[in-house]
N, C-alpha and C. Protein backbone atom coordinates (compact mmCIF):
# COMPACT_ATOMS: atom_id res chain seq x y z
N UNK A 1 -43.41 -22.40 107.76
CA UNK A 1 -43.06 -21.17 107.10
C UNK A 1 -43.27 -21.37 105.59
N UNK A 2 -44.04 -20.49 105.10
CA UNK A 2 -43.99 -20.66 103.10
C UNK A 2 -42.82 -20.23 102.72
N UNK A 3 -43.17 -20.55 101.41
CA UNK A 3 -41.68 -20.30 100.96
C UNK A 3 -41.35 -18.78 101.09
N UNK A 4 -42.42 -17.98 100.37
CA UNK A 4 -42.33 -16.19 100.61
C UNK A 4 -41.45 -16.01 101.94
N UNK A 5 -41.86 -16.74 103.53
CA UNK A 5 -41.47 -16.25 104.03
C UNK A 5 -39.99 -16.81 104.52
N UNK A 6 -39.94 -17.61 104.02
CA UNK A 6 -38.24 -18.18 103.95
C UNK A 6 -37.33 -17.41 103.31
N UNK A 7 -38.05 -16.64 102.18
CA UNK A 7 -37.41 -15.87 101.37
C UNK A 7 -36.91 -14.80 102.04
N UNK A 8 -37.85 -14.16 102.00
CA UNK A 8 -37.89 -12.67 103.91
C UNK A 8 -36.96 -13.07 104.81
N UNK A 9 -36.96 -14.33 104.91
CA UNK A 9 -36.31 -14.09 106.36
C UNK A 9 -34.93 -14.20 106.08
N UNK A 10 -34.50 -15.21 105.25
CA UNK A 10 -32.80 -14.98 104.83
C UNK A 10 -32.45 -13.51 104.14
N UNK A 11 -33.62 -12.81 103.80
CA UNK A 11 -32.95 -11.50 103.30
C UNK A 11 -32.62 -10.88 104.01
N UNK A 12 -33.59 -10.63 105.52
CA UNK A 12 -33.79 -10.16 106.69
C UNK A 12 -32.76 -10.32 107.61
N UNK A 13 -31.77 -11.89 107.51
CA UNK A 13 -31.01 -12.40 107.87
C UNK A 13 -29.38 -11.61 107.05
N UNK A 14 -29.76 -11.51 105.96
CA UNK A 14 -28.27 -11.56 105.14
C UNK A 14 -28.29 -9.55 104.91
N UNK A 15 -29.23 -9.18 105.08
CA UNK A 15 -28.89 -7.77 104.62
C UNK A 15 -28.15 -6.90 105.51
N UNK A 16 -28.22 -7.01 106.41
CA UNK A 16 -27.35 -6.18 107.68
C UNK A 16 -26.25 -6.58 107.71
N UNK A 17 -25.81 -8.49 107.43
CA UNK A 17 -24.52 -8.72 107.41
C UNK A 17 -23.77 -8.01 106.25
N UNK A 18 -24.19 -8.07 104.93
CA UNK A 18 -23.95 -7.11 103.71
C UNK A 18 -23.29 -5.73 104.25
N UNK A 19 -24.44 -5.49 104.78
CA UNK A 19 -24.05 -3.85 104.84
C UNK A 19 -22.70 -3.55 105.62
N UNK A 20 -22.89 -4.48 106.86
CA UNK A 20 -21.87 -4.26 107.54
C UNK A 20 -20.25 -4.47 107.38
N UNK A 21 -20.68 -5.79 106.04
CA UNK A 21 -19.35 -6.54 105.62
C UNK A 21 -18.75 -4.85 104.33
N UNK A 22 -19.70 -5.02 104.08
CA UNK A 22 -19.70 -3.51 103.16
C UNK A 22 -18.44 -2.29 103.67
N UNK A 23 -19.45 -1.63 104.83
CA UNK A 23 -18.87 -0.55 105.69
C UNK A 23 -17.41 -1.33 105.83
N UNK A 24 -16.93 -1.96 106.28
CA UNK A 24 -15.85 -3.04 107.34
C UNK A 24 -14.77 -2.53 105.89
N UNK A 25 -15.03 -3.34 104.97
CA UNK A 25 -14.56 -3.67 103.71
C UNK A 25 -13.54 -1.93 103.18
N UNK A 26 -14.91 -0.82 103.45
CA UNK A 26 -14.67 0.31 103.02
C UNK A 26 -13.82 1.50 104.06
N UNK A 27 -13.53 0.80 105.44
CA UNK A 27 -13.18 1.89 106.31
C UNK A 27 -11.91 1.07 107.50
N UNK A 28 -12.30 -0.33 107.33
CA UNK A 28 -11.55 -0.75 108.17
C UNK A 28 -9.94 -0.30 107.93
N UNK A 29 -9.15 -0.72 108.74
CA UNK A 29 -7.30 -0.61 108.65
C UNK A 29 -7.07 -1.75 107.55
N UNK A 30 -7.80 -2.79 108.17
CA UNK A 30 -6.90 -4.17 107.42
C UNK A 30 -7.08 -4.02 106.01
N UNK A 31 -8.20 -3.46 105.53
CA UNK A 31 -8.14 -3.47 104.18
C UNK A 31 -7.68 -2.75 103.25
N UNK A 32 -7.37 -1.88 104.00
CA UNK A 32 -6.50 -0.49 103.33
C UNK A 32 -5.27 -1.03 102.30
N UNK A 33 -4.59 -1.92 102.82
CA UNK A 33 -3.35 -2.25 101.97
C UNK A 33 -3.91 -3.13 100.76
N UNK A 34 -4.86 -3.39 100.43
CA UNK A 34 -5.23 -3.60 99.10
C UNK A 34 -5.88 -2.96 98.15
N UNK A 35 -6.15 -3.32 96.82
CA UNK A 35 -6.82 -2.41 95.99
C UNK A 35 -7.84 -2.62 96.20
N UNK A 36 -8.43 -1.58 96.51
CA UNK A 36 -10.35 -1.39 97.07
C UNK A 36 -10.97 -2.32 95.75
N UNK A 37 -10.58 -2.33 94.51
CA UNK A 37 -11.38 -3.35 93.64
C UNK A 37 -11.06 -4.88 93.60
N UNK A 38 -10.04 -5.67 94.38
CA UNK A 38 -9.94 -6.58 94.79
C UNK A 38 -9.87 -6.98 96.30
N UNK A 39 -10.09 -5.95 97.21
CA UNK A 39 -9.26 -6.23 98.71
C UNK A 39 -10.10 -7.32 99.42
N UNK A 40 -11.43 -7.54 98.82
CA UNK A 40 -12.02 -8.48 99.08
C UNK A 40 -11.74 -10.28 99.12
N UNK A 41 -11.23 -10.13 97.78
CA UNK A 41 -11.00 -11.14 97.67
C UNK A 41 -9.37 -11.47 97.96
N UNK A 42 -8.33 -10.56 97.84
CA UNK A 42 -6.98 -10.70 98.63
C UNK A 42 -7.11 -10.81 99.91
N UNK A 43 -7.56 -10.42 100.59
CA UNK A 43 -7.74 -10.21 101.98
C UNK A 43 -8.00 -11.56 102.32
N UNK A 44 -8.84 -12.27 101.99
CA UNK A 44 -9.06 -13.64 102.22
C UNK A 44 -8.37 -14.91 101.85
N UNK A 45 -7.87 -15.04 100.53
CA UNK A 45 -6.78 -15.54 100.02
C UNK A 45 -5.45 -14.70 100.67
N UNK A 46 -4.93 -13.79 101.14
CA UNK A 46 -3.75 -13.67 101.86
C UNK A 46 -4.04 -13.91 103.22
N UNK A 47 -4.93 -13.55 104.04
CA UNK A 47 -4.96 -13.99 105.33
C UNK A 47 -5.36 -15.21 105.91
N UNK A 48 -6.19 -16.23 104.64
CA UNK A 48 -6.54 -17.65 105.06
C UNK A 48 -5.65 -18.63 104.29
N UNK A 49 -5.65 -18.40 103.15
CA UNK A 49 -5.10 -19.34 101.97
C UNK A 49 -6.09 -20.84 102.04
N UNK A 50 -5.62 -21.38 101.08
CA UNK A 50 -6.33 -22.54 101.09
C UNK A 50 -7.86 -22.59 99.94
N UNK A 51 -8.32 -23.70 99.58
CA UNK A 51 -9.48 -23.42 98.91
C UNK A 51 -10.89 -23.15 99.54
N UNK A 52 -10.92 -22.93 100.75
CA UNK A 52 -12.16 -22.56 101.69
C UNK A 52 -11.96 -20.96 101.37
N UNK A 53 -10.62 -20.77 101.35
CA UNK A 53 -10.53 -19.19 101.14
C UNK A 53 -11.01 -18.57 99.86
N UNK A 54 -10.71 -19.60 98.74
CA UNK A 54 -10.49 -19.33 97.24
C UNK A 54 -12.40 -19.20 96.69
N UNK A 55 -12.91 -19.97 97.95
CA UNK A 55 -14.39 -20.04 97.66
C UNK A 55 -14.84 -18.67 98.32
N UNK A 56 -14.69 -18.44 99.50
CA UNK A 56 -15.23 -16.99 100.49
C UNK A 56 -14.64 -16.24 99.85
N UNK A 57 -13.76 -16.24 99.01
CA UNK A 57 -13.18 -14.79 98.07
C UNK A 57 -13.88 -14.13 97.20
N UNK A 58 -15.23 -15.36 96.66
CA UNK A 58 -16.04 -15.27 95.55
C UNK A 58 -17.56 -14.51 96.20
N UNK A 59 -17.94 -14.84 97.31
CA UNK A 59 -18.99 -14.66 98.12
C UNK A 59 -18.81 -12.81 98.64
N UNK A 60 -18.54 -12.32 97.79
CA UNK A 60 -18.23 -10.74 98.38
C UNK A 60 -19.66 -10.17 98.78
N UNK A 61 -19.10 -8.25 99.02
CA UNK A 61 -20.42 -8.21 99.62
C UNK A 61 -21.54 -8.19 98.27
N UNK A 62 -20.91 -7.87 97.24
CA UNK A 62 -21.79 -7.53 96.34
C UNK A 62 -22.78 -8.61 95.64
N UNK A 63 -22.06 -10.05 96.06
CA UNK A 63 -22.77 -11.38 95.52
C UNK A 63 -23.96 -10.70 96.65
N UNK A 64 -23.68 -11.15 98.11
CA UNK A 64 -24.49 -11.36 98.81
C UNK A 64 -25.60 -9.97 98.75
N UNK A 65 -25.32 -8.80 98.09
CA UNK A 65 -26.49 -8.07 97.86
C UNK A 65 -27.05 -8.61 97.28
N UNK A 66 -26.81 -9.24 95.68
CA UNK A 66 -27.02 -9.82 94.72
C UNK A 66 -28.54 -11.02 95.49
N UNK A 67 -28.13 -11.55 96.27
CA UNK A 67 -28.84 -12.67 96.82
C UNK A 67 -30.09 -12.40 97.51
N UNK A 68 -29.54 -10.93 98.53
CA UNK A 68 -31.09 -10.63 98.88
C UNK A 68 -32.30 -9.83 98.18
N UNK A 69 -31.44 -9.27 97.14
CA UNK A 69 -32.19 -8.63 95.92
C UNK A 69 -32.85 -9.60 94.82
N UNK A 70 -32.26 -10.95 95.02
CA UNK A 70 -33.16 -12.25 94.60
C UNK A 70 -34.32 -12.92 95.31
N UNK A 71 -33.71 -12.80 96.64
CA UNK A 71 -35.34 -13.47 97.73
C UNK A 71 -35.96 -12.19 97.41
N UNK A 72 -35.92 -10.93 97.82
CA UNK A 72 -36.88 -10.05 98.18
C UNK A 72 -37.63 -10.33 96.73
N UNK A 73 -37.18 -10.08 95.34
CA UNK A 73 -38.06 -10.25 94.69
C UNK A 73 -38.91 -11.31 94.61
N UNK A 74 -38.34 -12.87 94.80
CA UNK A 74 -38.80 -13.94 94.48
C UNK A 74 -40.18 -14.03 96.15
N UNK A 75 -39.80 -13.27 97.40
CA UNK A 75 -40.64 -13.09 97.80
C UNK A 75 -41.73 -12.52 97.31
N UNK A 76 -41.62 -10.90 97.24
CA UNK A 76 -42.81 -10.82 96.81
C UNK A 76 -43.38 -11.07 95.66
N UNK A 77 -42.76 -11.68 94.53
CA UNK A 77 -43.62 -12.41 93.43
C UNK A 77 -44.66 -13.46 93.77
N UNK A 78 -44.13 -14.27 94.43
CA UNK A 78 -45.12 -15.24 95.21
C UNK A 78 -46.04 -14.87 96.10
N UNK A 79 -45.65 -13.64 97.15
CA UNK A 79 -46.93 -13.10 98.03
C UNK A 79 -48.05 -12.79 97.09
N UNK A 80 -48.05 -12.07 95.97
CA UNK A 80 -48.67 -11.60 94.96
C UNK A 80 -49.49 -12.29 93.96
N UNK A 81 -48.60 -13.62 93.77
CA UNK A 81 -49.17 -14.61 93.04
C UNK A 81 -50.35 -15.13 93.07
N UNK A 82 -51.47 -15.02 92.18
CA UNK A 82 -52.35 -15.29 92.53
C UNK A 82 -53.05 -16.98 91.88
N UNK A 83 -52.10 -17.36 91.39
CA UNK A 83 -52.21 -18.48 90.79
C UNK A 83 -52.73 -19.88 91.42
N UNK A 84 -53.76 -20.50 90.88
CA UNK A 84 -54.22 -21.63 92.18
C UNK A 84 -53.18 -22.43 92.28
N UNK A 85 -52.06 -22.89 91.55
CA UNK A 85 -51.34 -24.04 91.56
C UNK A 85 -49.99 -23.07 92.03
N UNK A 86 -49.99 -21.81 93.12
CA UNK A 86 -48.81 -21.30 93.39
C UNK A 86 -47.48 -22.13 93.51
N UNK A 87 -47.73 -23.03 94.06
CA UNK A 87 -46.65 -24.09 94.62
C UNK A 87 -45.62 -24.35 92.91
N UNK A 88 -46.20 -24.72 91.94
CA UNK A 88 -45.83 -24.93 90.60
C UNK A 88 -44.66 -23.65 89.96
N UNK A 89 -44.87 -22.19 90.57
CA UNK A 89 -44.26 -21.37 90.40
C UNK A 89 -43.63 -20.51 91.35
N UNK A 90 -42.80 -21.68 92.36
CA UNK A 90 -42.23 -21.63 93.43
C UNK A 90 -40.43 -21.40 92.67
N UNK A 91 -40.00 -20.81 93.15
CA UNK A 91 -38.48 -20.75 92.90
C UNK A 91 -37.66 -21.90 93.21
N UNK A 92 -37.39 -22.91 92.96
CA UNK A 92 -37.11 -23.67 93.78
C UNK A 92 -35.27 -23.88 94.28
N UNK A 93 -34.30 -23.04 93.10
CA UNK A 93 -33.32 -22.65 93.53
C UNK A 93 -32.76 -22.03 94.92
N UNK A 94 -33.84 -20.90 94.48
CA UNK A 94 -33.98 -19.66 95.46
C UNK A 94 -34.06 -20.05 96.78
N UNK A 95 -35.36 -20.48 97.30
CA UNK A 95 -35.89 -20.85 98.19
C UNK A 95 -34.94 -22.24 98.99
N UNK A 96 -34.42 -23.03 98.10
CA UNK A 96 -32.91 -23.89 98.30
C UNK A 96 -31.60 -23.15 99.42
N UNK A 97 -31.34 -21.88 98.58
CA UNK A 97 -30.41 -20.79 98.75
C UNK A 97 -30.81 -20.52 100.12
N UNK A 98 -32.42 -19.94 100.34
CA UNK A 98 -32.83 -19.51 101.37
C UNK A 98 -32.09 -20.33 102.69
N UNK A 99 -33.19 -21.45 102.04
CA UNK A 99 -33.04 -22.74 103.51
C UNK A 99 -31.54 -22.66 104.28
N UNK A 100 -30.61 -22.77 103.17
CA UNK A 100 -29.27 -23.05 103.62
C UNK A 100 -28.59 -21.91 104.37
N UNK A 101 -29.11 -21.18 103.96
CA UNK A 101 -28.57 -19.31 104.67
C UNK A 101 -29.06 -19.66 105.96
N UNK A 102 -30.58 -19.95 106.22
CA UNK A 102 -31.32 -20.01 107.11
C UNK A 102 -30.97 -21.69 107.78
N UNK A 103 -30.49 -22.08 107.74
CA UNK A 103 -29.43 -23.15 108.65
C UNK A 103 -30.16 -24.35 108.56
N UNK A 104 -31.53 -24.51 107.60
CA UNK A 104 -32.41 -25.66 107.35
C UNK A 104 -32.28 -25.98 106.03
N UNK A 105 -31.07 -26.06 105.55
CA UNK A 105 -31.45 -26.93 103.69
C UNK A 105 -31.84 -28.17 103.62
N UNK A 106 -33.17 -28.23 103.60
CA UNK A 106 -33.43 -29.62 103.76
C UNK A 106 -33.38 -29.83 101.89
């Protein structure tokens, strides 16, 4: 797989969870008893505690838009790229990010 399409595919991978964590976030019961501009991150710190929680508190949905609005671009910059030494202007953060979403961070 190139990197472009590593990129694609964790976006492909992470955008539906977004949306859905989104909707959940905005309609569910459980979240109701917090303030819609933190319930994200209370919700997780009151129902898990601990610092696994204090980290997933940070990962909201809006990071994770944030993330696929980074592959999709960093995808198609590179599909596009027409540069002979493409590899040289590879993302290499990004494509890092990808792997690990995508369950291969090598």
């Amino acid at each position: 797989m190139t990197p472009a399409e590593e990129l694609t595919a964790a976006a492909d991978l992470l955008q539906p969870l977004v949306e859905a964590a989104q909707a959940d976030l905005e309609t569910a019961d459980y979240w109701k008893c917090y303030d819609q501009a933190t319930a994200w991150r209370d919700g997780f710190i009151n129902g898990m505690g601990g610092k696994c929680s204090d980290l997933v508190a940070l990962f909201t949905p809006v990071f994770a838009l944030e993330l696929v609005r980074l592959f999709r671009s960093e995808a198609r910059r590179l599909t596009i790229h027409t540069h002979p030494d493409w590899q040289d202007v590879v993302a290499p953060h990004a494509v890092a990010l990808a792997r690990a979403i995508l369950g291969g961070g090598r």
